[in-house]
C-alpha atoms as a PDB file:
ATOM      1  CA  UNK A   1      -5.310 106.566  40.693  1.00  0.00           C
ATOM      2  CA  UNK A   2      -4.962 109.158  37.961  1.00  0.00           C
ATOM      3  CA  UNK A   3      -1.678 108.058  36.936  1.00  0.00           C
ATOM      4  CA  UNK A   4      -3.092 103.990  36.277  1.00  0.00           C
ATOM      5  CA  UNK A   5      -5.546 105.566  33.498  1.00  0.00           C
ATOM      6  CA  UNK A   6      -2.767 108.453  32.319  1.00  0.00           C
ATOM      7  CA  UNK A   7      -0.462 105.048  31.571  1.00  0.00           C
ATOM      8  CA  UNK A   8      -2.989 103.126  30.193  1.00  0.00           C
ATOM      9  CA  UNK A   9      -4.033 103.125  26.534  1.00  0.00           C
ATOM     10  CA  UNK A  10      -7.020 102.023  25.187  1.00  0.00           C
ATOM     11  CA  UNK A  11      -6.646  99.315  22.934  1.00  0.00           C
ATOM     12  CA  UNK A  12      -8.695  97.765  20.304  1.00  0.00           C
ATOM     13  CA  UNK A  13      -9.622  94.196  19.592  1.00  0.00           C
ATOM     14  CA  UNK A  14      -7.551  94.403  16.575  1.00  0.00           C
ATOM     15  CA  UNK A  15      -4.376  95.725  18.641  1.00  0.00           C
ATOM     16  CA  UNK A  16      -4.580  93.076  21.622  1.00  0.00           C
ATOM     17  CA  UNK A  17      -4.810  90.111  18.923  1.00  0.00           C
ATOM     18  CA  UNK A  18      -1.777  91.673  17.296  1.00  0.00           C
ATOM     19  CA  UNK A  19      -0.163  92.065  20.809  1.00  0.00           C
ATOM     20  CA  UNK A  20      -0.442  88.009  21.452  1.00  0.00           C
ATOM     21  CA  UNK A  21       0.691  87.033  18.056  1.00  0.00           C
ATOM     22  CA  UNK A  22       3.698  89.227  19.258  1.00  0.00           C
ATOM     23  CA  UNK A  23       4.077  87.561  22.388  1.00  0.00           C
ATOM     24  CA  UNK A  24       3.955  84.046  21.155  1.00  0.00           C
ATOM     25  CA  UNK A  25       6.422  84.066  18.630  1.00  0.00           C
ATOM     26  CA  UNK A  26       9.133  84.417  21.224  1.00  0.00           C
ATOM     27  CA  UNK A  27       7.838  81.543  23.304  1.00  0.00           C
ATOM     28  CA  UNK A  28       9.447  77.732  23.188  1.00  0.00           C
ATOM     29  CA  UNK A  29       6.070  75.088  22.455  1.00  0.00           C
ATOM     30  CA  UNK A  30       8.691  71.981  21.299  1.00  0.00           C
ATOM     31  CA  UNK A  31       7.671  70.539  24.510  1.00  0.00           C
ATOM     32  CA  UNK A  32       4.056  71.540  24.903  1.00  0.00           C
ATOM     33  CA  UNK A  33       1.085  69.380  24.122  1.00  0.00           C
ATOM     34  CA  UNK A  34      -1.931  70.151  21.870  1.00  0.00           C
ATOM     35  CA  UNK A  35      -4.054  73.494  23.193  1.00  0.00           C
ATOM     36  CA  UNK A  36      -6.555  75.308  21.403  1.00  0.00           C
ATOM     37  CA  UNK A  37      -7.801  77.531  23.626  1.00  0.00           C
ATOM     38  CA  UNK A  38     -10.722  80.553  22.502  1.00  0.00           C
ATOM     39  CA  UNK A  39     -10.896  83.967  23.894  1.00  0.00           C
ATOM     40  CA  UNK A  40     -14.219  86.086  24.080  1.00  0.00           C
ATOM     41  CA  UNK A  41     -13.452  89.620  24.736  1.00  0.00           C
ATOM     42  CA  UNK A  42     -16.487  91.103  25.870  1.00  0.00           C
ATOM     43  CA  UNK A  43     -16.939  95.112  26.657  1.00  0.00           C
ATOM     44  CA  UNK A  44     -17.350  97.863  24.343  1.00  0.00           C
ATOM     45  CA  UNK A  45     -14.425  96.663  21.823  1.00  0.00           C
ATOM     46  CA  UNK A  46     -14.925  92.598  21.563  1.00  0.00           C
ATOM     47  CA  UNK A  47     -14.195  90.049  19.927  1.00  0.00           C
ATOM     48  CA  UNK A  48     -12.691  86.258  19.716  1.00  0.00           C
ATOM     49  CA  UNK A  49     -10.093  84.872  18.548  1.00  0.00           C
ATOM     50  CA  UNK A  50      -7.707  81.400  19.316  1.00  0.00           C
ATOM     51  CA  UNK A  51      -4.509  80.533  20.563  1.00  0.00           C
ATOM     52  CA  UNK A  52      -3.925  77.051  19.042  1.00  0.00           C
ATOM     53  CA  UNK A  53      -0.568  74.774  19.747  1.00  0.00           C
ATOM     54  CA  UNK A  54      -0.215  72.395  17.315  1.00  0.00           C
ATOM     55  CA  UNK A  55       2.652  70.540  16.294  1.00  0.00           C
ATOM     56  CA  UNK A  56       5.318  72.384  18.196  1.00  0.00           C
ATOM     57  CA  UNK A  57       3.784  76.107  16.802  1.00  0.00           C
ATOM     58  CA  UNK A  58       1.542  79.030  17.789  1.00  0.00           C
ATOM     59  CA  UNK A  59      -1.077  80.160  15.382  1.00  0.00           C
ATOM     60  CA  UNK A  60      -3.221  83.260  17.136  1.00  0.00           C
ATOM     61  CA  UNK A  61      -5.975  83.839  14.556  1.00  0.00           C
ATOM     62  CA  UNK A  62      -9.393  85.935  15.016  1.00  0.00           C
ATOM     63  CA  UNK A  63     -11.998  83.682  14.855  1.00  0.00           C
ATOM     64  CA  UNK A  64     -14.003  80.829  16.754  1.00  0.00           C
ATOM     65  CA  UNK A  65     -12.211  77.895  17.466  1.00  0.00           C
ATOM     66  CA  UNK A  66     -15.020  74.982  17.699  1.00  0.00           C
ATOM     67  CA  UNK A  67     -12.587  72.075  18.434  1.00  0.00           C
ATOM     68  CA  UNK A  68     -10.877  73.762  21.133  1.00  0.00           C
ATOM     69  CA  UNK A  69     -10.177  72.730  24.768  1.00  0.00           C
ATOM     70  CA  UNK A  70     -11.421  75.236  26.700  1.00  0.00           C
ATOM     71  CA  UNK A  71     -12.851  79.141  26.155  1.00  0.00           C
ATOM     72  CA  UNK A  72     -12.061  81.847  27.969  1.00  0.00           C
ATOM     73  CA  UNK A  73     -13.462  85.268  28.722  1.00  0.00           C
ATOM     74  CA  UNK A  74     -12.740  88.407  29.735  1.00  0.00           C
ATOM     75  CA  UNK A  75     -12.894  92.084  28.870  1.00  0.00           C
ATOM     76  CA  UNK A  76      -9.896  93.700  27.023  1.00  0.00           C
ATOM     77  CA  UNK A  77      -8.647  95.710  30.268  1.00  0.00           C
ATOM     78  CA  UNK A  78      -8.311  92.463  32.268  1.00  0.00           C
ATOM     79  CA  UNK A  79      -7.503  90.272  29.565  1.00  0.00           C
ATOM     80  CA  UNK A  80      -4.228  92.792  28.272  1.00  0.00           C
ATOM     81  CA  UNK A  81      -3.231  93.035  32.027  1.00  0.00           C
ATOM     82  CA  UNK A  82      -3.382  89.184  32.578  1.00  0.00           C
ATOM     83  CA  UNK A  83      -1.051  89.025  29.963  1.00  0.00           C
ATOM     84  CA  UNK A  84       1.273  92.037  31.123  1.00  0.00           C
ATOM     85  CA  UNK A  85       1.775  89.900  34.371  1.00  0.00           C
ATOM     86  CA  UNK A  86      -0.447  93.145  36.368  1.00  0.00           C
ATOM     87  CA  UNK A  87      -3.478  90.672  36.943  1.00  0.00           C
ATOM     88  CA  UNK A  88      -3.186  87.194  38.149  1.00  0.00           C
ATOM     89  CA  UNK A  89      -5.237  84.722  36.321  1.00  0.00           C
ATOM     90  CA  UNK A  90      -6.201  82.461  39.308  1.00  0.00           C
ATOM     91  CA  UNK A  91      -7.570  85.773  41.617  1.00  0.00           C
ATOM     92  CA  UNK A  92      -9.386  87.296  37.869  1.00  0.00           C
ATOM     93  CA  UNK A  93     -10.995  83.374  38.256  1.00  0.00           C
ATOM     94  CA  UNK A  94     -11.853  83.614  41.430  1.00  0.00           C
ATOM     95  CA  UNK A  95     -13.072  86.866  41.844  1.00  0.00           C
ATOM     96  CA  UNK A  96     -15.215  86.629  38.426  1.00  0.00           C
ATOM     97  CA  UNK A  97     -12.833  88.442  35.914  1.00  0.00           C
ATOM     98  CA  UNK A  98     -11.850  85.806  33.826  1.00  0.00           C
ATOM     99  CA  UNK A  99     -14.370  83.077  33.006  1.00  0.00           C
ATOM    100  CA  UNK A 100     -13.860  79.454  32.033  1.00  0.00           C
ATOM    101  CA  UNK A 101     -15.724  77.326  30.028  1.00  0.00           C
ATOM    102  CA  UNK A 102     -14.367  73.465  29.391  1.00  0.00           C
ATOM    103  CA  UNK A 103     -10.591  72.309  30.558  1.00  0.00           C
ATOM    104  CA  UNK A 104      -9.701  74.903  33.357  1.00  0.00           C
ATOM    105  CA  UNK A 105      -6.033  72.785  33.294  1.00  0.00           C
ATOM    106  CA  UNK A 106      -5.544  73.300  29.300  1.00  0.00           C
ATOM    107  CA  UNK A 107      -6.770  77.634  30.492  1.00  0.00           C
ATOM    108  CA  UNK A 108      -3.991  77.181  33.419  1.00  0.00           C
ATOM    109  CA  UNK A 109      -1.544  75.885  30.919  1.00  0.00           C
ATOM    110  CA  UNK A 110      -2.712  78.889  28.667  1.00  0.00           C
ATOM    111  CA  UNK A 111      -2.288  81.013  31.369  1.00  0.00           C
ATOM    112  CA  UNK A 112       2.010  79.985  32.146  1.00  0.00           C
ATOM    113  CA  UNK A 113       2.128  80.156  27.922  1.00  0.00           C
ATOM    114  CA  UNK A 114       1.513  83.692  27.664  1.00  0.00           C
ATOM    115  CA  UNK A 115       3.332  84.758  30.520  1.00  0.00           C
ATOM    116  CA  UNK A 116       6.598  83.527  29.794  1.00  0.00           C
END
């Protein structure tokens, strides 16, 4: 139990949006479709920002998207292990760890974009 918090850091807002810009330069979009999808980070370091596809590129910028297709939240913990493949997006959903608010099919293709 110890050794889970020894291994985990605590990031900032700041860090985790820096983190998925990271991530999503490496990943192939020539074949995905248009997704703008928000994330609200709530807990004691939040914030939002947007993952937005758009004409076969990511932009990951930290602010409100208003035209997007869905919005999803989570706190940073959850949210950086969804993304570290340590917390499965469809059991945080279920059990009330990740929220959705519009398309839940544009958040499940979010979900497979920042995995891969």
């Amino acid at each position: 139990m110890y050794a889970d918090r020894k291994d985990e850091k605590q990031m900032t807002f700041e860090e985790l949006v820096k983190k998925v810009r990271t991530m999503t330069e490496r990943v192939d979009v020539s074949g995905q479709d248009f997704l703008a999808v928000q994330v609200n980070i709530t807990g004691k370091d939040s914030g939002v920002f947007y993952v937005e596809v758009k004409d076969h590129k990511i932009n990951v910028e930290p602010y409100d998207y208003h035209d997007r297709n869905c919005a999803i939240t989570m706190n940073l913990t959850d949210f950086n292990k969804m993304i570290d493949g340590k917390l499965d997006p469809v059991f945080a959903f279920t059990t009330g760890k990740l929220k959705v608010e519009g398309d839940v099919g544009k958040a499940v293709e979010f979900s497979k974009l920042v995995k891969k």
